[in-house]
C-alpha atoms as a PDB file:
ATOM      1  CA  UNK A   1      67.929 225.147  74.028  1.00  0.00           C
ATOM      2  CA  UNK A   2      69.569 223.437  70.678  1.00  0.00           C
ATOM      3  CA  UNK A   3      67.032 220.476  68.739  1.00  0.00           C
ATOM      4  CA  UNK A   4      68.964 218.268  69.653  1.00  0.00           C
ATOM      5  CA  UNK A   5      69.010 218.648  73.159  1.00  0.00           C
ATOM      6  CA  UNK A   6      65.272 217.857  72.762  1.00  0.00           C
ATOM      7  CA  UNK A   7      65.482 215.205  70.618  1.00  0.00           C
ATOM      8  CA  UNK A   8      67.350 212.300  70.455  1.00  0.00           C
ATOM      9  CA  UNK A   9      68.130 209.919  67.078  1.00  0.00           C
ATOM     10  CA  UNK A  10      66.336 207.341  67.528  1.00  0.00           C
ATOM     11  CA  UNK A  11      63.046 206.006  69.942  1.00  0.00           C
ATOM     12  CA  UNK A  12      59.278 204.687  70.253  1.00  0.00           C
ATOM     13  CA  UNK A  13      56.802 207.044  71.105  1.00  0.00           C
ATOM     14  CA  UNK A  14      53.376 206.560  71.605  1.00  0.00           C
ATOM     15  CA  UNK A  15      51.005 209.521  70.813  1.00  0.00           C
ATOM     16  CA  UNK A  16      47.882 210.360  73.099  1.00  0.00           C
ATOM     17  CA  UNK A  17      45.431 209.138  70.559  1.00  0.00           C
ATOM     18  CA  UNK A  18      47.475 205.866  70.530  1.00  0.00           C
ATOM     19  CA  UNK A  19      49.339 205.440  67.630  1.00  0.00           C
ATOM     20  CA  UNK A  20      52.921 203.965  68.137  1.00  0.00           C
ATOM     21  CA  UNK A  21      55.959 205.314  66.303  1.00  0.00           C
ATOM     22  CA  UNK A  22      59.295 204.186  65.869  1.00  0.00           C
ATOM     23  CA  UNK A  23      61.167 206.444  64.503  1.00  0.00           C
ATOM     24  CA  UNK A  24      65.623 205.820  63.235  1.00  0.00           C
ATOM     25  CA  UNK A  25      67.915 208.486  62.425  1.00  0.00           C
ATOM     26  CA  UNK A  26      71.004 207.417  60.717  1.00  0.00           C
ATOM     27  CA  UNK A  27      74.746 209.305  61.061  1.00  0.00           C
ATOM     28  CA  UNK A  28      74.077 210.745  57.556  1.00  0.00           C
ATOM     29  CA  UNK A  29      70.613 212.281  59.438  1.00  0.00           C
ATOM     30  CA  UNK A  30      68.362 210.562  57.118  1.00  0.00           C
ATOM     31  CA  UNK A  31      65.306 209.729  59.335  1.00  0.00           C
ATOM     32  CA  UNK A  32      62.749 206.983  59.026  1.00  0.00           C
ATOM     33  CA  UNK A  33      59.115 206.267  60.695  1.00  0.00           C
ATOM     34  CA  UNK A  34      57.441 203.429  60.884  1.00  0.00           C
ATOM     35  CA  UNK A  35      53.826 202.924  62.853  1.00  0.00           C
ATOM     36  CA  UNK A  36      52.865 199.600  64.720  1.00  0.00           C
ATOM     37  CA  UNK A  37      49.661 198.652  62.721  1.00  0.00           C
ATOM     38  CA  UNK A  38      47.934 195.402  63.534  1.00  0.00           C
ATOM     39  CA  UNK A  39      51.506 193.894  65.508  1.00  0.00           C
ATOM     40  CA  UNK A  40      53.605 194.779  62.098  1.00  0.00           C
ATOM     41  CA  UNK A  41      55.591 197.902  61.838  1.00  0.00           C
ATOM     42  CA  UNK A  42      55.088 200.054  58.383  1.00  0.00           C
ATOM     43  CA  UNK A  43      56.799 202.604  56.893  1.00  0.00           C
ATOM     44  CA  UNK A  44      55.118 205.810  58.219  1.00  0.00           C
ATOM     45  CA  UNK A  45      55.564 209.474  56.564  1.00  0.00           C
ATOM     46  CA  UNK A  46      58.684 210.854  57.462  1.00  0.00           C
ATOM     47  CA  UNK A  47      56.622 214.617  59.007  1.00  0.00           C
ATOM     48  CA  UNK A  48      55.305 212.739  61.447  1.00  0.00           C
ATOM     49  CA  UNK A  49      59.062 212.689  62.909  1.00  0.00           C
ATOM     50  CA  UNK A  50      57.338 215.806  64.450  1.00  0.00           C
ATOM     51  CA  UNK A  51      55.059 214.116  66.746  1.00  0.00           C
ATOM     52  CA  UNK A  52      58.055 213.179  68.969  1.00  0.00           C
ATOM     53  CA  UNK A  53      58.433 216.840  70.142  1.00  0.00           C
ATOM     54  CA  UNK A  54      54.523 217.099  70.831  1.00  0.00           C
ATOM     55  CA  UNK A  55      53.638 217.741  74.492  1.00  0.00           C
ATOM     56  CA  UNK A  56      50.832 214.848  74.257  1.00  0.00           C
ATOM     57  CA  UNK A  57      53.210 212.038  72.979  1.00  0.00           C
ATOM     58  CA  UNK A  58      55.277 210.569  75.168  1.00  0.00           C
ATOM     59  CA  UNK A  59      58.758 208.224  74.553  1.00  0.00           C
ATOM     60  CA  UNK A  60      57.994 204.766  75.883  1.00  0.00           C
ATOM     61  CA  UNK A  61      60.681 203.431  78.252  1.00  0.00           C
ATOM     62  CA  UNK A  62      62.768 200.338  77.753  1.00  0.00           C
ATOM     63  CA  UNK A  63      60.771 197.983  79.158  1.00  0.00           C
ATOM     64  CA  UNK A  64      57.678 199.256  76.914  1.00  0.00           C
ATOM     65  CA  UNK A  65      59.684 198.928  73.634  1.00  0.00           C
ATOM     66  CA  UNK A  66      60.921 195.163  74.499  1.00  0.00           C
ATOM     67  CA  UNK A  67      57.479 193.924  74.587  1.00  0.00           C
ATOM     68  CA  UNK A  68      56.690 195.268  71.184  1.00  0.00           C
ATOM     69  CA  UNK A  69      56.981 193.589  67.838  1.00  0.00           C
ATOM     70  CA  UNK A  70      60.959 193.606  66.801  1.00  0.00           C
END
């Protein structure tokens, strides 16, 4: 099975021990994380990209993501 097949471009995920992650991958591939931290979104480091693939975080579904912070 290919990466990408796994892994899609962009998405939120939210990791068992709670932390929220948005994480953007543009057409060039450059990819950006940010974290929800006290209802604002900051610029995260870009390895934890690598959470998104872990068996204990989990991508939040549509209706999840709209009642976030934009």
């Amino acid at each position: 099975m290919a990466y990408s097949d796994l892994v899609t471009g962009s998405g939120v995920y939210r990791t068992k021990l709670g932390k929220t992650l948005r994480i953007s991958e543009s057409d060039e591939g450059a990819i950006r994380v940010e974290l929800l931290e006290d209802g604002a979104w900051v610029a995260g480091p870009v390895r934890m990209a690598g959470l998104r693939l872990s068996s204990t975080t989990r991508k939040l579904s549509s209706r999840e993501v709209h009642s976030l912070p934009a």
